[in-house]
C-alpha atoms as a PDB file:
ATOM      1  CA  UNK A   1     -61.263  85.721 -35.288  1.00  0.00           C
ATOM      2  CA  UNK A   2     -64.294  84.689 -32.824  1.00  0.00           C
ATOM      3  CA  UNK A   3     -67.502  84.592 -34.680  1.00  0.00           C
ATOM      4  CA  UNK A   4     -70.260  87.414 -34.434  1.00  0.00           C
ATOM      5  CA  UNK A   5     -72.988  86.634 -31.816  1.00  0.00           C
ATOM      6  CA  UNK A   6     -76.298  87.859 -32.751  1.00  0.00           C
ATOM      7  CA  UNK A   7     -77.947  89.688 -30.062  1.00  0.00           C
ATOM      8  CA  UNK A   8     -81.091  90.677 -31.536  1.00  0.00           C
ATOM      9  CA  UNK A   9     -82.805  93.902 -32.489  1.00  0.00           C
ATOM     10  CA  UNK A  10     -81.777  96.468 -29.795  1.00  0.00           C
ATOM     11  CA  UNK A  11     -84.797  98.521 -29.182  1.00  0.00           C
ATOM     12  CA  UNK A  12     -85.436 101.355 -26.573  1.00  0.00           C
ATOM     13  CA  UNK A  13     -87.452  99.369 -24.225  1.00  0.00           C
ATOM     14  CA  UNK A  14     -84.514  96.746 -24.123  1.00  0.00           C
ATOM     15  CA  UNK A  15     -81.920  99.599 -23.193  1.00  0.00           C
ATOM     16  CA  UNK A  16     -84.245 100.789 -20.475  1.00  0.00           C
ATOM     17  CA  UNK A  17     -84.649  97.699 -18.806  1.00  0.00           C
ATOM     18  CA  UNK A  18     -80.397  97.312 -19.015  1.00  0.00           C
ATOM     19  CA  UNK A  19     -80.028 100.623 -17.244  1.00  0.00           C
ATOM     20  CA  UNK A  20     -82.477 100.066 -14.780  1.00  0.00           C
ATOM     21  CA  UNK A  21     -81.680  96.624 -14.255  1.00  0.00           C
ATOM     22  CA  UNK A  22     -84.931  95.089 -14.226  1.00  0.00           C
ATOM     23  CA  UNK A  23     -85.868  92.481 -15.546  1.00  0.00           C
ATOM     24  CA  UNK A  24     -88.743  91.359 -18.670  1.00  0.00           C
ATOM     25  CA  UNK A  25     -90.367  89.363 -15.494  1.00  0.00           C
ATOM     26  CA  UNK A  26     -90.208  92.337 -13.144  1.00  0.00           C
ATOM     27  CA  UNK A  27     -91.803  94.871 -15.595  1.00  0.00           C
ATOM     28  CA  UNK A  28     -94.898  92.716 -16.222  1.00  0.00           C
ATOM     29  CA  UNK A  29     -95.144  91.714 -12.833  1.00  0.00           C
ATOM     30  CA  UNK A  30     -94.814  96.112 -11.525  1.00  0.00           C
ATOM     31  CA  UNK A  31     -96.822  96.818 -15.053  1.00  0.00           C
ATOM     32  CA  UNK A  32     -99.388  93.656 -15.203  1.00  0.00           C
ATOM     33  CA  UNK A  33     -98.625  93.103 -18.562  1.00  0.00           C
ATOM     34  CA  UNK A  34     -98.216  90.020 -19.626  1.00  0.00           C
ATOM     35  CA  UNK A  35     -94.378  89.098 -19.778  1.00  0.00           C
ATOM     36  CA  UNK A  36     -95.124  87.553 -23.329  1.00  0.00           C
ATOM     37  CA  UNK A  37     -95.694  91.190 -24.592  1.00  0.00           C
ATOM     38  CA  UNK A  38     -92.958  92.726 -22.795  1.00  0.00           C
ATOM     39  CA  UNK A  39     -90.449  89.959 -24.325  1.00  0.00           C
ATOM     40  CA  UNK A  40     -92.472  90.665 -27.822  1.00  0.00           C
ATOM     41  CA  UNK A  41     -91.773  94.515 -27.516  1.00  0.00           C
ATOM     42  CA  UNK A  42     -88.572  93.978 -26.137  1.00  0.00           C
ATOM     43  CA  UNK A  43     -87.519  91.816 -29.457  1.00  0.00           C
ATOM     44  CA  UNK A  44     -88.804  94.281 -31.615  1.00  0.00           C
ATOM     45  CA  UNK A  45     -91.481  91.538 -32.915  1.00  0.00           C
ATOM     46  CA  UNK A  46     -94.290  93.847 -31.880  1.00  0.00           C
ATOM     47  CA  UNK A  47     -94.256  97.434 -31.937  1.00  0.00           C
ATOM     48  CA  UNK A  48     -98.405  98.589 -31.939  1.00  0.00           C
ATOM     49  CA  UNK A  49     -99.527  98.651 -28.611  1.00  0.00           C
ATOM     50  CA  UNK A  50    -102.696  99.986 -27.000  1.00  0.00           C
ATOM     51  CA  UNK A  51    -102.196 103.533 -25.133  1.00  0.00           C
ATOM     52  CA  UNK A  52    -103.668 102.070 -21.644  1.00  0.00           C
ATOM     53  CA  UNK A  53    -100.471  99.050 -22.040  1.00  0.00           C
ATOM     54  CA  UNK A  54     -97.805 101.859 -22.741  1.00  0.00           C
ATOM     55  CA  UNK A  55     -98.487 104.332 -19.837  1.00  0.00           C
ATOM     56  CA  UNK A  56     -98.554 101.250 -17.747  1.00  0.00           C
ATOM     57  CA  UNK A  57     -94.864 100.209 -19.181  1.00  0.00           C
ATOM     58  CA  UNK A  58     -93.743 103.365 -18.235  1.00  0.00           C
ATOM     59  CA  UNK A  59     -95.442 104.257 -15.341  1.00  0.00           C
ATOM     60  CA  UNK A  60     -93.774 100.591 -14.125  1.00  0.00           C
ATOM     61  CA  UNK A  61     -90.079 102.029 -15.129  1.00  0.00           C
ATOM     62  CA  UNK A  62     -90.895 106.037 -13.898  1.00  0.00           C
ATOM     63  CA  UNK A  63     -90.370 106.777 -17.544  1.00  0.00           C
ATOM     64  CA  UNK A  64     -92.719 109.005 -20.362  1.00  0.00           C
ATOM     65  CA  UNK A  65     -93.963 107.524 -23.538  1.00  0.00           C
ATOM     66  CA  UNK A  66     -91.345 109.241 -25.742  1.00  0.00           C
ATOM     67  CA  UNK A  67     -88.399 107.907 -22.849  1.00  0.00           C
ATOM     68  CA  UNK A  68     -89.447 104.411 -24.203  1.00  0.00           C
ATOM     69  CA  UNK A  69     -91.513 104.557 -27.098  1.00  0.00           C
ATOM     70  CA  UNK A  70     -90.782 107.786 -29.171  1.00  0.00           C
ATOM     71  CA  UNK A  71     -88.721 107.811 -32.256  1.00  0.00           C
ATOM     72  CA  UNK A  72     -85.186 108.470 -32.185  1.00  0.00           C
ATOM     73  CA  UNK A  73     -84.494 112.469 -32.940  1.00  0.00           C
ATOM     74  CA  UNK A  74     -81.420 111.902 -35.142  1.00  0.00           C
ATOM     75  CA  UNK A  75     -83.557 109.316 -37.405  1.00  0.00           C
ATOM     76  CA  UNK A  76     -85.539 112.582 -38.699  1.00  0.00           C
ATOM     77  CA  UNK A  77     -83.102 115.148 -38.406  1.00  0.00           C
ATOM     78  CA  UNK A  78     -83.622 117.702 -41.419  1.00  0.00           C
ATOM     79  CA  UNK A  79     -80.625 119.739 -40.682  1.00  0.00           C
ATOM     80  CA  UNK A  80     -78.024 118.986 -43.562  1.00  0.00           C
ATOM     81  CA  UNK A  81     -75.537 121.096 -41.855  1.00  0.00           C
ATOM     82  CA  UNK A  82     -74.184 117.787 -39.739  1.00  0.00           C
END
């Protein structure tokens, strides 16, 4: 059995940049943020950011706030029903 590789913490930001295919570098250069906070919020090792940086992340990737930094819906779903 081959062993389990570690990816790291998959976080929306991460996905984003996979669909688009851009790149950390690419986002901080269209975003001027520096790449060492993309590659922080992309790890999951920093999640507070100030409003001005987050509408410039997503302005970069012609996303909104909640697109790439908004809670997932099923992680507060209420509705026992499921």
């Amino acid at each position: 059995m081959p062993p389990k590789i570690n990816y790291g913490k998959i976080t929306k930001l991460r996905l984003i940049l996979a669909q688009k295919g851009v790149t950390q570098t690419q986002l901080a250069e269209a975003s001027a943020v520096e790449a060492y906070l993309i590659s922080q919020l992309c790890s999951g090792k920093k999640t507070n950011i100030r409003m001005e940086t987050a509408k410039r992340i997503c302005f970069a990737l012609g996303c909104t706030l909640d697109e790439v930094f908004g809670d997932d819906e099923d992680e507060y779903d209420d509705d026992d029903s499921k």
